[in-house]
Protein backbone atom coordinates (compact mmCIF):
# COMPACT_ATOMS: atom_id res chain seq x y z
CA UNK A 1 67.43 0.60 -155.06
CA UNK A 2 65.88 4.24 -154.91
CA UNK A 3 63.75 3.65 -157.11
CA UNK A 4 62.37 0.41 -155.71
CA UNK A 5 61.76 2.35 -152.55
CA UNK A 6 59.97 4.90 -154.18
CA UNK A 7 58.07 2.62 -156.20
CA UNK A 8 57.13 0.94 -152.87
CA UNK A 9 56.18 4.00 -150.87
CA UNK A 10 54.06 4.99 -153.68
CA UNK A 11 51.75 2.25 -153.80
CA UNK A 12 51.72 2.27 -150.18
CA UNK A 13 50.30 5.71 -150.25
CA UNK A 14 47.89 4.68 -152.93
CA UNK A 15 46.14 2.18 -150.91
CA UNK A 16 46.30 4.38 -147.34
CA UNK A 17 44.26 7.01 -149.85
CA UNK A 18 42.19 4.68 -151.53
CA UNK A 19 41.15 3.23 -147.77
CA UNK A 20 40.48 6.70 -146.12
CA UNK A 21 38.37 7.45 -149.66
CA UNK A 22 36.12 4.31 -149.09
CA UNK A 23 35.81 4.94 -145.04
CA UNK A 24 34.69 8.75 -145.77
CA UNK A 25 32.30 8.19 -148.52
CA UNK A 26 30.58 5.57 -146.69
CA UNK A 27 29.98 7.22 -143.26
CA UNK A 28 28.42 10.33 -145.06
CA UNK A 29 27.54 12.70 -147.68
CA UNK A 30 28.40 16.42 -148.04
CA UNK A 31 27.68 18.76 -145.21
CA UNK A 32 25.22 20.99 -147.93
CA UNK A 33 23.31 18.26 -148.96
CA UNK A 34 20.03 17.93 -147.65
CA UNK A 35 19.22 16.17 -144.95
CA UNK A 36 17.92 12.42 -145.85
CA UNK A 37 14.61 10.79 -144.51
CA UNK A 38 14.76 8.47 -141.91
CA UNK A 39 14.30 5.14 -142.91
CA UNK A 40 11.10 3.47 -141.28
CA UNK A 41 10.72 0.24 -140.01
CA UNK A 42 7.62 -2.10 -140.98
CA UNK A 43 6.56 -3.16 -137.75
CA UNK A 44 3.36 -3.29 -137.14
CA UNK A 45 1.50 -6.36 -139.06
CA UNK A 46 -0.70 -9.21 -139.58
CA UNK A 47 0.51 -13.00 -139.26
CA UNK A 48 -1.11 -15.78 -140.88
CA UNK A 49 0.11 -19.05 -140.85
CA UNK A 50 -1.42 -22.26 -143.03
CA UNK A 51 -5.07 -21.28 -142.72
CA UNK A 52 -5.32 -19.59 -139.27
CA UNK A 53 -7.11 -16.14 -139.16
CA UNK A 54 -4.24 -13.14 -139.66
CA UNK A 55 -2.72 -12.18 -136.09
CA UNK A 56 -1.66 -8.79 -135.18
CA UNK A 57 2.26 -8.63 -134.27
CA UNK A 58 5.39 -6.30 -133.94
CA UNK A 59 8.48 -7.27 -135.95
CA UNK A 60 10.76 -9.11 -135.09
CA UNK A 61 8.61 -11.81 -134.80
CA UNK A 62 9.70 -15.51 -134.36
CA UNK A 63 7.24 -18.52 -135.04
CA UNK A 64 7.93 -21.72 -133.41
CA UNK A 65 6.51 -25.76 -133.59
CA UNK A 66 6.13 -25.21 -137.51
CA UNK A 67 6.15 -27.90 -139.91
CA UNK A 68 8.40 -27.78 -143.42
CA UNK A 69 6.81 -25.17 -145.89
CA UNK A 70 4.02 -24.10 -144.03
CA UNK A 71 2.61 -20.67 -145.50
CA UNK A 72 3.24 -17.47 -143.72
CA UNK A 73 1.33 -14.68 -144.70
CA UNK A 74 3.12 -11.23 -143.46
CA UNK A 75 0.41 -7.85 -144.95
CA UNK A 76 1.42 -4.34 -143.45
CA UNK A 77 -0.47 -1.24 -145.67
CA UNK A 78 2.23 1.34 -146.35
CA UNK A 79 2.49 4.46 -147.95
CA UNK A 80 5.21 4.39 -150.54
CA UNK A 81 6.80 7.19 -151.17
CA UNK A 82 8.94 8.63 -154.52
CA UNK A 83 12.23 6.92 -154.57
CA UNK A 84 11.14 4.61 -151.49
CA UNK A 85 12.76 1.39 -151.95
CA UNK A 86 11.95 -2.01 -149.85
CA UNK A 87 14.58 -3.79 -147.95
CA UNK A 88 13.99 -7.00 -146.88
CA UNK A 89 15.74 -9.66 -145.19
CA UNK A 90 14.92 -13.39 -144.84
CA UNK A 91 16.72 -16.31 -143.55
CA UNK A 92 16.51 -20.02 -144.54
CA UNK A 93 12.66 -19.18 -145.62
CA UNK A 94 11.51 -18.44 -149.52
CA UNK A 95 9.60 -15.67 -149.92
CA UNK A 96 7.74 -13.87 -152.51
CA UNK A 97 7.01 -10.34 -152.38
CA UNK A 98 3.86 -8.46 -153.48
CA UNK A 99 2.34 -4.57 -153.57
CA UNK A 100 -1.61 -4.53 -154.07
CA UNK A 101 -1.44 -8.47 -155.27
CA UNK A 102 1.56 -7.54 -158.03
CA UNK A 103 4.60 -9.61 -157.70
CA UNK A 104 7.65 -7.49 -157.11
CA UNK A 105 10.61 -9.96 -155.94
CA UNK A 106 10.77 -13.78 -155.57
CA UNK A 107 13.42 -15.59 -153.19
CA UNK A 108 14.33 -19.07 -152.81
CA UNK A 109 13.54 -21.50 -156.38
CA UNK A 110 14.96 -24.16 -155.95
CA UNK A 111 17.46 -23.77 -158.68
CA UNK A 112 19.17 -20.81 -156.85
CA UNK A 113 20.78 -22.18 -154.69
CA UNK A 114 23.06 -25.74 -154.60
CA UNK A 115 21.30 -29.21 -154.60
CA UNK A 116 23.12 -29.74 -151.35
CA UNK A 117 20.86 -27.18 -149.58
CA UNK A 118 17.10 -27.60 -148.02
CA UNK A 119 16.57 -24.44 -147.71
CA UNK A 120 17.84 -21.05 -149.28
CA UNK A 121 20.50 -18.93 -147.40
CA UNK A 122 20.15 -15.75 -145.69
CA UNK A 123 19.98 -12.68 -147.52
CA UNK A 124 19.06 -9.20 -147.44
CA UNK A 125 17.75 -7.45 -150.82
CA UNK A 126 16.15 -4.61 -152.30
CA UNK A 127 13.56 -4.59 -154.03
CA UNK A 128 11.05 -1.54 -156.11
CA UNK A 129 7.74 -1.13 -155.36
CA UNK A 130 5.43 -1.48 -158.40
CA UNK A 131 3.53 1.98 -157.61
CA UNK A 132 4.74 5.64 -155.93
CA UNK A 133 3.07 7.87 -153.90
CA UNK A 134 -0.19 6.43 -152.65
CA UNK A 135 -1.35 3.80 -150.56
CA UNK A 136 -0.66 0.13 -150.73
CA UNK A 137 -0.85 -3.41 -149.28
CA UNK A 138 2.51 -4.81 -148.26
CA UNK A 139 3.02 -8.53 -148.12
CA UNK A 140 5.50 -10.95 -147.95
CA UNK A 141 4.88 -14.90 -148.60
CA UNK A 142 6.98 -17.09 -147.03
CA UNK A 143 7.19 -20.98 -146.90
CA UNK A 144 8.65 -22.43 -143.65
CA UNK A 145 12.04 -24.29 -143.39
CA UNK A 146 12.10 -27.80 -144.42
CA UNK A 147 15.32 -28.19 -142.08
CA UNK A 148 14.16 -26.38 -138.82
CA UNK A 149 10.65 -26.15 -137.18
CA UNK A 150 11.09 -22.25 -136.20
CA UNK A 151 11.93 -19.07 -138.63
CA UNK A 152 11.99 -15.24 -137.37
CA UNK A 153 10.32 -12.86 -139.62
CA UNK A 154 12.22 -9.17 -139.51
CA UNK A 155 11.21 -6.08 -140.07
CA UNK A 156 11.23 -4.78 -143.69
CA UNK A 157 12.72 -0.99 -144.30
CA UNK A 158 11.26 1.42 -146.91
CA UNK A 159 13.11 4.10 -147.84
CA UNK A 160 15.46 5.78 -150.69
CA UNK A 161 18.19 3.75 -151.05
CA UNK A 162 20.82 6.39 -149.30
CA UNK A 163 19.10 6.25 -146.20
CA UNK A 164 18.98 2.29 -146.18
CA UNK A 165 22.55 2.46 -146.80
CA UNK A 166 23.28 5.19 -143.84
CA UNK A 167 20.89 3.20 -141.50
CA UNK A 168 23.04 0.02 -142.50
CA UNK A 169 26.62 1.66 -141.05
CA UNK A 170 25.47 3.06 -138.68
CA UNK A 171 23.97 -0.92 -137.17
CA UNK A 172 26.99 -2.39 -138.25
CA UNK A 173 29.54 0.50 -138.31
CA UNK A 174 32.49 -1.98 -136.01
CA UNK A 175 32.48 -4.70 -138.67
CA UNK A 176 32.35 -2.55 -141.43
CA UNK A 177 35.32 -0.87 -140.42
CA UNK A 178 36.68 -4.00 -139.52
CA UNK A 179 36.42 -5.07 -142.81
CA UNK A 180 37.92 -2.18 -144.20
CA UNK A 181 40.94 -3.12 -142.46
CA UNK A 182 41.32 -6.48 -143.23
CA UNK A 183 40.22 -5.33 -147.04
CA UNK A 184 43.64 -2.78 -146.96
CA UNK A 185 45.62 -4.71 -144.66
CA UNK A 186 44.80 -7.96 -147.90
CA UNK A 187 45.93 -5.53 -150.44
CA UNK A 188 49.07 -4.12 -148.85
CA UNK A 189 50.63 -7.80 -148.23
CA UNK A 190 49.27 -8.75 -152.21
CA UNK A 191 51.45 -5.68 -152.94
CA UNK A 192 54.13 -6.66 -150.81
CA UNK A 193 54.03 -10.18 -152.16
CA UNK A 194 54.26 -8.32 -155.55
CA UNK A 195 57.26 -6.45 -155.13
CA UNK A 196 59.11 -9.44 -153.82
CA UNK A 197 58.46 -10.90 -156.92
CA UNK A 198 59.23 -8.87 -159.19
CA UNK A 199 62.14 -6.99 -156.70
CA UNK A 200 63.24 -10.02 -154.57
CA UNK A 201 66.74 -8.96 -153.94
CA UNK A 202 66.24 -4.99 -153.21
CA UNK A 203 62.84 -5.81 -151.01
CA UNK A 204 64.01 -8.23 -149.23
CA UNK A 205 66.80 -6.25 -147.89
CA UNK A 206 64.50 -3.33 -147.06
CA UNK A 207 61.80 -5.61 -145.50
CA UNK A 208 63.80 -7.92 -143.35
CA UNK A 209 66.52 -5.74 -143.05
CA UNK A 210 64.36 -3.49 -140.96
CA UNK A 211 62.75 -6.29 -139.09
CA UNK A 212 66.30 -7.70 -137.90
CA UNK A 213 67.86 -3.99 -137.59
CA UNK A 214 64.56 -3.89 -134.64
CA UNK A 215 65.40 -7.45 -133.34
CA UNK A 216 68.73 -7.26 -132.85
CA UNK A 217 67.68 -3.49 -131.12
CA UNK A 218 65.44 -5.23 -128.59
CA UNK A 219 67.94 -7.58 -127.62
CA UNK A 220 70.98 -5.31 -127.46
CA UNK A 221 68.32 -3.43 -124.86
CA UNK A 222 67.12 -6.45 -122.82
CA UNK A 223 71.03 -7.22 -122.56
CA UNK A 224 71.79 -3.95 -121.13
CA UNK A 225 68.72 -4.19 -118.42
CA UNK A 226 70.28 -7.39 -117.61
């Protein structure tokens, strides 16, 4: 029975480490290491949609009263930088992605995704630009959702990839957490499921021997309040 305990604790200890590991190294880097860029929002660009002259707009943008796979032209010039990466995110909408004309990324053929589907899902990716350190035109090509008559375009990021990370937990730094939890608290009970398993007799004594031990404590106390 010792050694089932100890056998138990250890794994438990295992995955408390292996948690605190994956929280730390996500929500930074060492203190020495130099400090990353920022990563900078695309904003400011030109909207064209079907054959209407290119509008000037801030991201996010949201186009309404369009009909299924209607072209929309997004062009932003940009000045890519070494290790820059793109990140762009696009929902229900295919898109192709270009730097000065070349094709860099392509979203949303229609054998990607299930038969079942009009339109592609939501995703965010990232994508390399085709040339460093200059100058270039940005665009994104988009066809309009055959099951909805409105899409939003967001904002594309460009930076190295560490700062698109950091600027990712730090937007959505409750969920991830969240799902840190849930990700430990999944494999503690596969664990415990485990050990019942394989040590039905011993664990179950320790595991529901402790729960009753603390029922039978709240009742003995509820008894003497009464």
């Amino acid at each position: 029975m010792k050694r089932s305990l100890k056998i138990f604790i250890a794994l438990q200890i295992t995955l408390a480490l292996i948690s605190f590991t994956i929280i730390f190294s996500s929500f930074g880097y060492s203190m020495h290491q130099e400090k990353l860029p920022k990563a900078l929002y695309i904003r400011d660009v030109k909207v064209s949609v079907g054959t209407q002259a290119p509008e000037s707009v801030t991201l996010p943008y949201d186009l309404r009263n369009l009909k299924p796979r209607i072209p929309v032209t997004v062009t932003a010039r940009v000045t890519v930088k070494n290790n820059d990466m793109f990140c762009v995110k696009t929902a229900y909408a295919p898109v192709k992605v270009y730097t000065d004309g070349v094709l860099i990324y392509e979203l949303g053929k229609r054998e990607t995704y299930p038969n079942f589907m009009l339109d592609p899902a939501t995703e965010i990716f990232l994508i390399k630009p085709s040339v460093y350190d200059r100058e270039v035109e940005f665009k994104m090509e988009f066809l309009s959702p055959a099951t909805r008559s409105s899409m939003t375009v967001y904002p594309p990021m460009m930076a190295p990839f560490k700062s698109i990370f950091n600027e990712y937990v730090a937007t959505y730094k409750v969920p991830f957490i969240f799902s840190i939890v849930q990700l430990a608290a999944g494999v503690f009970l596969a664990i415990v499921a485990l050990m019942m398993l394989f040590f039905e007799k011993r664990v179950s004594e320790i595991f529901f021997g402790s729960v009753c031990f603390r029922l039978f404590r709240v009742c003995g106390d509820s008894e003497s309040v009464i």
